[in-house]
C-alpha atoms as a PDB file:
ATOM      1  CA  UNK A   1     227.217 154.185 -95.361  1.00  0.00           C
ATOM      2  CA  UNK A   2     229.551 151.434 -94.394  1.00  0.00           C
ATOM      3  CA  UNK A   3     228.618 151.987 -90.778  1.00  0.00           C
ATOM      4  CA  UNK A   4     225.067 151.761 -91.030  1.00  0.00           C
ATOM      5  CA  UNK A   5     225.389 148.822 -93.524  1.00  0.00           C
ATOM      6  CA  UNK A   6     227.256 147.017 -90.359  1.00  0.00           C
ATOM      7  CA  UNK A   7     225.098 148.491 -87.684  1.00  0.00           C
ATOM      8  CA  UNK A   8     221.710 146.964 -90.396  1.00  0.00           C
ATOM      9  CA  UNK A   9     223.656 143.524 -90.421  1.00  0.00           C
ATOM     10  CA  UNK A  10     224.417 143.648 -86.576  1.00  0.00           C
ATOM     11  CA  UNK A  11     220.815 144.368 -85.733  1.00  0.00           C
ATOM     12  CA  UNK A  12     219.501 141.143 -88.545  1.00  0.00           C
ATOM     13  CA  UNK A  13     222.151 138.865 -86.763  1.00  0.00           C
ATOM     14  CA  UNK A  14     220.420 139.882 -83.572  1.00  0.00           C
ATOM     15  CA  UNK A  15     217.484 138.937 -84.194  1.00  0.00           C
ATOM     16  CA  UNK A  16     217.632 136.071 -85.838  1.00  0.00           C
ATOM     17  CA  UNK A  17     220.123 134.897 -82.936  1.00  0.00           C
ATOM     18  CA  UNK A  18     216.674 135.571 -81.312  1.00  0.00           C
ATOM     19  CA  UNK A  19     214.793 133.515 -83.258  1.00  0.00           C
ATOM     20  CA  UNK A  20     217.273 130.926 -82.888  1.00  0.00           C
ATOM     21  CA  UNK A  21     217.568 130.974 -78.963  1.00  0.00           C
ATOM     22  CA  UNK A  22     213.551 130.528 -78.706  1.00  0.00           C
ATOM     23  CA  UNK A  23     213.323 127.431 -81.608  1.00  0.00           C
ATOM     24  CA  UNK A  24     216.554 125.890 -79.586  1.00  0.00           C
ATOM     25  CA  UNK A  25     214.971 126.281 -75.903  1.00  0.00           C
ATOM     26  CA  UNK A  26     211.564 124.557 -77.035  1.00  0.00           C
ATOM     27  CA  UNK A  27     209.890 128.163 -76.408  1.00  0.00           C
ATOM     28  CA  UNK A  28     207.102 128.529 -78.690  1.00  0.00           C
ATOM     29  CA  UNK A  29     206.817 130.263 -81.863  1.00  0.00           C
ATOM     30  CA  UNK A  30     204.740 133.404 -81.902  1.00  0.00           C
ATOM     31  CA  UNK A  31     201.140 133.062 -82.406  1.00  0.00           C
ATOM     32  CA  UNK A  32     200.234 134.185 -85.717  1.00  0.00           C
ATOM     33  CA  UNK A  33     196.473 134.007 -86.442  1.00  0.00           C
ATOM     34  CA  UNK A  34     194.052 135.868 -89.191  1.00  0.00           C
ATOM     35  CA  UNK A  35     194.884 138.819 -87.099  1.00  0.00           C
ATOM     36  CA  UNK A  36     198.383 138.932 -86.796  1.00  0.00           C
ATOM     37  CA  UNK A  37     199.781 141.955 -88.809  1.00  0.00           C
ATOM     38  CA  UNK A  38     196.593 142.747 -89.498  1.00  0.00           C
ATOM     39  CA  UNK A  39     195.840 146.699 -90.302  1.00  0.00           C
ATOM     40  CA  UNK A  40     193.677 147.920 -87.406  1.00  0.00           C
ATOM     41  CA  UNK A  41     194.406 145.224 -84.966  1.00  0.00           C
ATOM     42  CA  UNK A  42     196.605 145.482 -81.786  1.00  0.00           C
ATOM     43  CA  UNK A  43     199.843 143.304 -81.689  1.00  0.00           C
ATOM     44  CA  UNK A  44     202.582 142.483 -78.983  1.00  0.00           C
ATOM     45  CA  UNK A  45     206.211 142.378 -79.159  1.00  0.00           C
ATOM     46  CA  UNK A  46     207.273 138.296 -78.875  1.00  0.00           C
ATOM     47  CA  UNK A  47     209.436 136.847 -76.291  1.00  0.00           C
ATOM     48  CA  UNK A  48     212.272 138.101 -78.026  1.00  0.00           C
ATOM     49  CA  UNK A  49     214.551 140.004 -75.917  1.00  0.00           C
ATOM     50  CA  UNK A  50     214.535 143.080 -77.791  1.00  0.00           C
ATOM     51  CA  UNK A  51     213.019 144.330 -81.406  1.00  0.00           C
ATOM     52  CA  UNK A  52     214.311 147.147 -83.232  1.00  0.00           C
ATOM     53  CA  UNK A  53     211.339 149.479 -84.643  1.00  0.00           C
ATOM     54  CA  UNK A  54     212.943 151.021 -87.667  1.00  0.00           C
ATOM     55  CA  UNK A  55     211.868 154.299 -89.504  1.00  0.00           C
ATOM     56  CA  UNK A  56     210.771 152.228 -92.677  1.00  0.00           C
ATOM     57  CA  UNK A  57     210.164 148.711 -93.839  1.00  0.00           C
ATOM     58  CA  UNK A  58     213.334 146.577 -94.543  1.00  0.00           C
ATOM     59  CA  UNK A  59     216.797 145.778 -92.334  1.00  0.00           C
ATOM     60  CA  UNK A  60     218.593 148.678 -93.982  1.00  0.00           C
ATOM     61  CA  UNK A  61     216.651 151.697 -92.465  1.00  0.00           C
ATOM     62  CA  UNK A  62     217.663 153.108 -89.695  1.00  0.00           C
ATOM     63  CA  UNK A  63     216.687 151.809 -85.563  1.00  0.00           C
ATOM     64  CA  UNK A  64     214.560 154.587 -84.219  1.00  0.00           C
ATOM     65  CA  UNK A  65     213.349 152.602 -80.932  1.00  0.00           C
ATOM     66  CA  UNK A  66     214.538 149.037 -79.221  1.00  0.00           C
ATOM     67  CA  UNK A  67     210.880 147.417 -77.921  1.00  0.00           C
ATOM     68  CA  UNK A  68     211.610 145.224 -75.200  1.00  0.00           C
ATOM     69  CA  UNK A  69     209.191 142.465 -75.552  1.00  0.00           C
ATOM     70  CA  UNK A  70     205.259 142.181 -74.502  1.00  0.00           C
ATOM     71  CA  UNK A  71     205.308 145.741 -75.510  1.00  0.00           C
ATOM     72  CA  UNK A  72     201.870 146.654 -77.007  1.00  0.00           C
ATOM     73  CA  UNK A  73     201.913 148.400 -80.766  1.00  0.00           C
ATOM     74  CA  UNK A  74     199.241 149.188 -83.096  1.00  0.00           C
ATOM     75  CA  UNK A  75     199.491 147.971 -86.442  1.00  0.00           C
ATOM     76  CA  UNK A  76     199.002 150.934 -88.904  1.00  0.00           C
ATOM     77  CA  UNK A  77     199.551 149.534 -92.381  1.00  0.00           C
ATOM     78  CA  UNK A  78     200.961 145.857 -93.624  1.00  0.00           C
ATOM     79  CA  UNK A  79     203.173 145.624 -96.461  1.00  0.00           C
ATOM     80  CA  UNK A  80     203.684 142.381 -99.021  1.00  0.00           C
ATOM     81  CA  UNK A  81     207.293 141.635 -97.912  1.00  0.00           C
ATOM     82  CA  UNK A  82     205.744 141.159 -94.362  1.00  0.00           C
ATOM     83  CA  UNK A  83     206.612 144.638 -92.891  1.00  0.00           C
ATOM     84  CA  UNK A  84     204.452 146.177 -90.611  1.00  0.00           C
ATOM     85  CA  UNK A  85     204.240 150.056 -89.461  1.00  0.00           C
ATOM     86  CA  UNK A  86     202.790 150.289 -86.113  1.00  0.00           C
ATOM     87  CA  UNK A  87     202.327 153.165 -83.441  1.00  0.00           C
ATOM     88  CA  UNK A  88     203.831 153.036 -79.866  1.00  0.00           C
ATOM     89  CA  UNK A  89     202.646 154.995 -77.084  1.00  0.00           C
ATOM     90  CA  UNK A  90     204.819 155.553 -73.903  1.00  0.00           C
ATOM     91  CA  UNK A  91     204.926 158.214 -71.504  1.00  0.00           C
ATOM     92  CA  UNK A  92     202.661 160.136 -73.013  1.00  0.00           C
ATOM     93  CA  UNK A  93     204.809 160.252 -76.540  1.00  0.00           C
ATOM     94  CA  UNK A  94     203.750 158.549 -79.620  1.00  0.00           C
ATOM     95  CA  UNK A  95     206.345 157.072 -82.126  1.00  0.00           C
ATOM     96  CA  UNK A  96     205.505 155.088 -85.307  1.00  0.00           C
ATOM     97  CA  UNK A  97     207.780 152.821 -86.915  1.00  0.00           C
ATOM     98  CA  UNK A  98     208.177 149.596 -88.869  1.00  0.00           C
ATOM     99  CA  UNK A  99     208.786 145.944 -87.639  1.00  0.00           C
ATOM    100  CA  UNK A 100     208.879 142.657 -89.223  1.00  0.00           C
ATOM    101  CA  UNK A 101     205.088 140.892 -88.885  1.00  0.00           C
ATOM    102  CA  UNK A 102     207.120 137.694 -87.934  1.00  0.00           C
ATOM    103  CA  UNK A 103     207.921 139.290 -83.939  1.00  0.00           C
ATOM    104  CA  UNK A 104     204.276 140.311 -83.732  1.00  0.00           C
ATOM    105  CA  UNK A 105     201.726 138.008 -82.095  1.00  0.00           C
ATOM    106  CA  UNK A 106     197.662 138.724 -81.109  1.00  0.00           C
ATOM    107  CA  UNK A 107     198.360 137.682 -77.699  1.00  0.00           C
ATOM    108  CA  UNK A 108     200.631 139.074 -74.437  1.00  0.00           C
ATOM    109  CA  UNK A 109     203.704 137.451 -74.327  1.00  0.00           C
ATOM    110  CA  UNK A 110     204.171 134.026 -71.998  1.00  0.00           C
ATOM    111  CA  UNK A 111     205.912 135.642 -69.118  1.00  0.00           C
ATOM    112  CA  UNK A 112     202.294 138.747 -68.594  1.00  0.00           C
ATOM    113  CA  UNK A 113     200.489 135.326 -69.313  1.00  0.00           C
ATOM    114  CA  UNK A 114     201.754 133.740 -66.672  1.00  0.00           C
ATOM    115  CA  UNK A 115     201.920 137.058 -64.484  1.00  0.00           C
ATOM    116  CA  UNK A 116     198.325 137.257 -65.383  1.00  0.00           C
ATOM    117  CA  UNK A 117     197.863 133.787 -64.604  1.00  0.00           C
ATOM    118  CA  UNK A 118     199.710 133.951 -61.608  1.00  0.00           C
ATOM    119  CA  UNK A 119     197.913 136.825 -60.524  1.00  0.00           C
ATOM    120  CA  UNK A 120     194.217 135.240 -60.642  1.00  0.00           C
ATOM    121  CA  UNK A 121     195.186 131.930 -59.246  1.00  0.00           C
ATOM    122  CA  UNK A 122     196.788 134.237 -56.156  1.00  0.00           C
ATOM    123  CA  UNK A 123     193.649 136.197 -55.998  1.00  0.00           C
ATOM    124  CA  UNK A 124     192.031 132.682 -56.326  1.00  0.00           C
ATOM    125  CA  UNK A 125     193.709 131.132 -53.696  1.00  0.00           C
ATOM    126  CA  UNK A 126     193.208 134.305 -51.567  1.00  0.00           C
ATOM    127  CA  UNK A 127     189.628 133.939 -52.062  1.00  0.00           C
ATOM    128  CA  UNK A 128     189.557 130.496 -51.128  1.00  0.00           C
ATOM    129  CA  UNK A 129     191.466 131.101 -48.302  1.00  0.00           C
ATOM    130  CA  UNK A 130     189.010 133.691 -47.180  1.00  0.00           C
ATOM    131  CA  UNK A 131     185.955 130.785 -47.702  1.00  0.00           C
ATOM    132  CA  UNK A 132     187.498 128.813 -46.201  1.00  0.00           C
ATOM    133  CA  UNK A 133     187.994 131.006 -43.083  1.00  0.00           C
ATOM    134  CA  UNK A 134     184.214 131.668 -43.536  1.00  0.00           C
ATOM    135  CA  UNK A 135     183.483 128.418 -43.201  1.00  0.00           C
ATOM    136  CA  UNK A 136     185.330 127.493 -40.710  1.00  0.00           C
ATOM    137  CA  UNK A 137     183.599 130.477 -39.104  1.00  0.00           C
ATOM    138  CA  UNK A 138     180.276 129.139 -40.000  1.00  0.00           C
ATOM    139  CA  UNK A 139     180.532 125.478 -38.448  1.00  0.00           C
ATOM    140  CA  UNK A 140     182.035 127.591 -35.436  1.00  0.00           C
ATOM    141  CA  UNK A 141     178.374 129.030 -35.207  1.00  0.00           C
ATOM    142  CA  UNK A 142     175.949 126.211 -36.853  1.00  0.00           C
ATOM    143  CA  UNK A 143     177.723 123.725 -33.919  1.00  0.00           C
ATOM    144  CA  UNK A 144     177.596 127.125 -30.979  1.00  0.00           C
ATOM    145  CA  UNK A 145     173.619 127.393 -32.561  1.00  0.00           C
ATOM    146  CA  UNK A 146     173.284 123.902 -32.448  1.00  0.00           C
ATOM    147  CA  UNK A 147     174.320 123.320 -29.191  1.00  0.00           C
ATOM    148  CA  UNK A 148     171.872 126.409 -27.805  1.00  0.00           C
ATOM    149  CA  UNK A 149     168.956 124.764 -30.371  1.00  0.00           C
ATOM    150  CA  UNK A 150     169.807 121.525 -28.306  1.00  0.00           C
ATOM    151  CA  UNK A 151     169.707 123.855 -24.740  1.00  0.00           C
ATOM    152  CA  UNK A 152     166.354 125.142 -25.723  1.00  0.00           C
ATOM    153  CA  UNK A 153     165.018 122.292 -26.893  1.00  0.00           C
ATOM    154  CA  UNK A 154     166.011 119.955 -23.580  1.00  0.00           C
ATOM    155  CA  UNK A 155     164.298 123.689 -21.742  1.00  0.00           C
ATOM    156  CA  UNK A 156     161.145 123.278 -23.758  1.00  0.00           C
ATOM    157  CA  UNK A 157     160.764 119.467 -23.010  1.00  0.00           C
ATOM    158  CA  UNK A 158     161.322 120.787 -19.431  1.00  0.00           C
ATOM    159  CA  UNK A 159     158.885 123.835 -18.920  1.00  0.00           C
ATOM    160  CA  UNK A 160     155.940 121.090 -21.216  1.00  0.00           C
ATOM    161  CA  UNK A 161     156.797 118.729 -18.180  1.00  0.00           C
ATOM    162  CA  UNK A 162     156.476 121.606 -15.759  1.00  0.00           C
ATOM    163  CA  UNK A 163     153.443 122.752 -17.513  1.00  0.00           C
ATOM    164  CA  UNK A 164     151.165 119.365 -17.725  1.00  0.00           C
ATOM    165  CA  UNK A 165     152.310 118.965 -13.627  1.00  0.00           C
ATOM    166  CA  UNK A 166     151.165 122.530 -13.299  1.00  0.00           C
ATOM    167  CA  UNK A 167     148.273 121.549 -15.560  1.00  0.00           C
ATOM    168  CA  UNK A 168     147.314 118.525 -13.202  1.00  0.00           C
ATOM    169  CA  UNK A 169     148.176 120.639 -10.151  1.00  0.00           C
ATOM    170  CA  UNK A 170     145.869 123.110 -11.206  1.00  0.00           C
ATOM    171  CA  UNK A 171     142.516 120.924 -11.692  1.00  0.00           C
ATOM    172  CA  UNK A 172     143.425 119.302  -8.638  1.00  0.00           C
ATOM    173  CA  UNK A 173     143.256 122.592  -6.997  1.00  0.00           C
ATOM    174  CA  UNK A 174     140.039 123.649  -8.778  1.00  0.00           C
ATOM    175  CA  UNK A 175     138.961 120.116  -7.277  1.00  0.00           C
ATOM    176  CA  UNK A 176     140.061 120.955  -4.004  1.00  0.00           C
ATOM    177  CA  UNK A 177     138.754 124.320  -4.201  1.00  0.00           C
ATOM    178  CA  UNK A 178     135.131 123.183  -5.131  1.00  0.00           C
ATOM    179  CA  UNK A 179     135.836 120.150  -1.937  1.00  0.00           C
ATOM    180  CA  UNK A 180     136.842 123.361  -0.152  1.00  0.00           C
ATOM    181  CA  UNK A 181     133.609 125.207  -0.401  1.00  0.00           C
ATOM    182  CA  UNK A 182     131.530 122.053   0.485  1.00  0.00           C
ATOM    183  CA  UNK A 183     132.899 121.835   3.442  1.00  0.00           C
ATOM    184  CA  UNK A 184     132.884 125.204   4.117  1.00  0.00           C
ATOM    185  CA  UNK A 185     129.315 124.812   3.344  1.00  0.00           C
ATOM    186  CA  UNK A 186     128.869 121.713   5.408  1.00  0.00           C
ATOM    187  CA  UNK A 187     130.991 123.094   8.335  1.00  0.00           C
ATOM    188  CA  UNK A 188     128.309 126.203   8.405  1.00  0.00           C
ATOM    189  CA  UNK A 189     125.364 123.836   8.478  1.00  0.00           C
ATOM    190  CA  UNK A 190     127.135 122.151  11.410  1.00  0.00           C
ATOM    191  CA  UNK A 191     127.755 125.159  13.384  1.00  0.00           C
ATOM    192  CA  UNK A 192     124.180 126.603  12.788  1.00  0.00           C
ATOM    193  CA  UNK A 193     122.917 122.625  13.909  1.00  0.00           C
ATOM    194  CA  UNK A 194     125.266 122.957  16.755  1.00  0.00           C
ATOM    195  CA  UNK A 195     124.072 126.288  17.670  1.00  0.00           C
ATOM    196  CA  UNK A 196     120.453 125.108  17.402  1.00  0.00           C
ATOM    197  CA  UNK A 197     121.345 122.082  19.425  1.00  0.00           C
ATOM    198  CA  UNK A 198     123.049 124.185  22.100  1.00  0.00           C
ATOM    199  CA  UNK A 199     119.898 126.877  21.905  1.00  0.00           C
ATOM    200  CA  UNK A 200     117.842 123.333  22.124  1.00  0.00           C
ATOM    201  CA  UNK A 201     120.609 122.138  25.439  1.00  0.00           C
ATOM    202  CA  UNK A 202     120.278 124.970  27.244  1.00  0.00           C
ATOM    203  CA  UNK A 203     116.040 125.595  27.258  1.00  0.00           C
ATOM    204  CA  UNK A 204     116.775 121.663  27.950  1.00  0.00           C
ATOM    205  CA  UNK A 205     118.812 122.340  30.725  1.00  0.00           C
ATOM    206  CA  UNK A 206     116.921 125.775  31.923  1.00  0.00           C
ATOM    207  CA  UNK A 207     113.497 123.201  32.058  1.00  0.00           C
ATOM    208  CA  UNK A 208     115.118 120.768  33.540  1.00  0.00           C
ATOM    209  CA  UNK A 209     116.321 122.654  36.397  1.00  0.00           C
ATOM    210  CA  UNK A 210     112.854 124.228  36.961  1.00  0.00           C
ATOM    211  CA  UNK A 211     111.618 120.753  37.022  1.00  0.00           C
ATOM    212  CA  UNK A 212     114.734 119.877  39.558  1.00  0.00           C
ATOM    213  CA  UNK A 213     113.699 122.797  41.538  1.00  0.00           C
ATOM    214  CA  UNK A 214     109.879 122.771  41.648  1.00  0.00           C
ATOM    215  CA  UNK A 215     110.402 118.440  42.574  1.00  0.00           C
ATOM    216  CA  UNK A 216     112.906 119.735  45.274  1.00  0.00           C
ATOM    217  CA  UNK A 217     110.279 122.224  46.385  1.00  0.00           C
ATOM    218  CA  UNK A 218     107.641 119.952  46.057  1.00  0.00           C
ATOM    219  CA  UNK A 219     109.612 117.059  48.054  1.00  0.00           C
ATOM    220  CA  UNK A 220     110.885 119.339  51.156  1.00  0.00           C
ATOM    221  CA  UNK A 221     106.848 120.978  51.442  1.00  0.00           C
ATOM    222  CA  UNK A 222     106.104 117.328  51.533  1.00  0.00           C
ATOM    223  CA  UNK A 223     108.213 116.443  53.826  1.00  0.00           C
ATOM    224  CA  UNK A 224     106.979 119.410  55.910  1.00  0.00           C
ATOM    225  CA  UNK A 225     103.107 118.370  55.908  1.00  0.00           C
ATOM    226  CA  UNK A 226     104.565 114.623  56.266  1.00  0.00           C
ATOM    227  CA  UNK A 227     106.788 115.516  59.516  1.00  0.00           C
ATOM    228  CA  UNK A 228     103.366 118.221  60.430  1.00  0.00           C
ATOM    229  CA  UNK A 229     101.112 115.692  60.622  1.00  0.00           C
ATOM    230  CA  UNK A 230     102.988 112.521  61.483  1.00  0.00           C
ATOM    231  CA  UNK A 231     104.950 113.768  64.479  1.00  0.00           C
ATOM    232  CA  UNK A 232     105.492 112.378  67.812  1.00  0.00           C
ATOM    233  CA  UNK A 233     102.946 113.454  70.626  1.00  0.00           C
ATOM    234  CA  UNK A 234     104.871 115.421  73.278  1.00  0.00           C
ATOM    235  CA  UNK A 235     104.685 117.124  76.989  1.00  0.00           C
ATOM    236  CA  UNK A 236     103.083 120.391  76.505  1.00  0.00           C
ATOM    237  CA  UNK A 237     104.975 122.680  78.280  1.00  0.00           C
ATOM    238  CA  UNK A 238     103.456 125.370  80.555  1.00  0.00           C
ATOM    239  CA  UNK A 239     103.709 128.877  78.745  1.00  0.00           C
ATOM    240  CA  UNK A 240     106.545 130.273  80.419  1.00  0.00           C
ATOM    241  CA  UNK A 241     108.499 127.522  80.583  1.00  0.00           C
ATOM    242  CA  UNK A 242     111.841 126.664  78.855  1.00  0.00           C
END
């Protein structure tokens, strides 16, 4: 009895050296709310170190688990002296025991707070990371799209050019082409004037050398009846004679 007297005083010594150590390092008290110790409510272990989870409420009943702290419980039943029996689950096992209210809080303890904490503002800062990669990515392609929007657009200014020269190009050749046929049109006039003309040249020419030729014969058969009757009187010769 002596034993577990000491053992009782040992483990109240303990924790309130707890106690002490958190009021003397600034650390805050635990967070005791409408809910804290409440039946029916879950509850964490505070930042002490360790808690002792004794068989029944009150210092002198014997340890049956040490709770290491941010250790979830379930609060069973509250007592008046500020005793509460609460189940633990771990590996499977259930135990139920009785801890002083005071070491209970509604909360996780600081340190999974902070892990917690810790652990979004990582998975923040990996997701902002990964924007910002993103983005980087994206004014990457906006300036590569901008500069083929800028291609294209100098292309299209080009090919509009290309297209009002072909545009003026082609009346000109519908101009040309209608000029074209005129004087195609012209041009067969002309030859069928110039073939009538040479048709016209050569009768001209076929009349004009019958008239060349009937004055030539008319001229020499006058010459004929001119020397005939206008020639010199001569010696008769004797027939026979040379």
């Amino acid at each position: 009895m002596t034993k577990f007297s000491s053992f009782n005083a040992n483990s109240v010594k303990h924790t309130s050296l707890s106690m002490l150590l958190i009021a003397t390092l600034g650390v805050s008290a635990p967070v005791t709310t409408t809910h804290a110790a409440t039946k029916g409510y879950t509850n964490y272990i505070s930042d002490s170190l360790e808690v002792p989870m004794r068989r029944a409420a009150g210092y002198k009943y014997k340890i049956s688990r040490m709770l290491k702290s941010g250790e979830a419980v379930k609060i069973l039943e509250v007592d008046k002296k500020g005793w509460a029996q609460v189940q633990y689950k771990k590996a499977g096992k259930t135990y139920i025991g009785w801890l002083p209210s005071i070491v209970l809080q509604n909360q996780p303890v600081a340190k999974d707070r902070l892990a917690i904490q810790i652990k979004k503002t990582t998975d923040i800062e990996e997701k902002f990371n990964a924007l910002q990669q993103e983005l980087s990515t994206l004014k990457t392609r906006y300036e590569d799209t901008d500069s083929q929007l800028s291609t294209i657009k100098q292309e299209k200014f080009e090919i509009g050019k290309e297209l009002e020269r072909l545009k003026i190009i082609s009346s000109n050749a519908v101009e040309l082409d209608e000029q074209n046929q005129e004087m195609k049109m012209r041009l067969s006039q002309l030859e069928n004037q110039n073939a009538i003309m040479k048709e016209q040249i050569d009768q001209s020419n076929d009349s004009l050398k019958r008239q060349w030729f009937i004055t030539g014969g008319g001229v020499l058969l006058l010459g004929l009846i001119i020397g005939f009757f206008f020639r010199a009187p001569g010696k008769r010769k004797k027939w026979g004679e040379l």
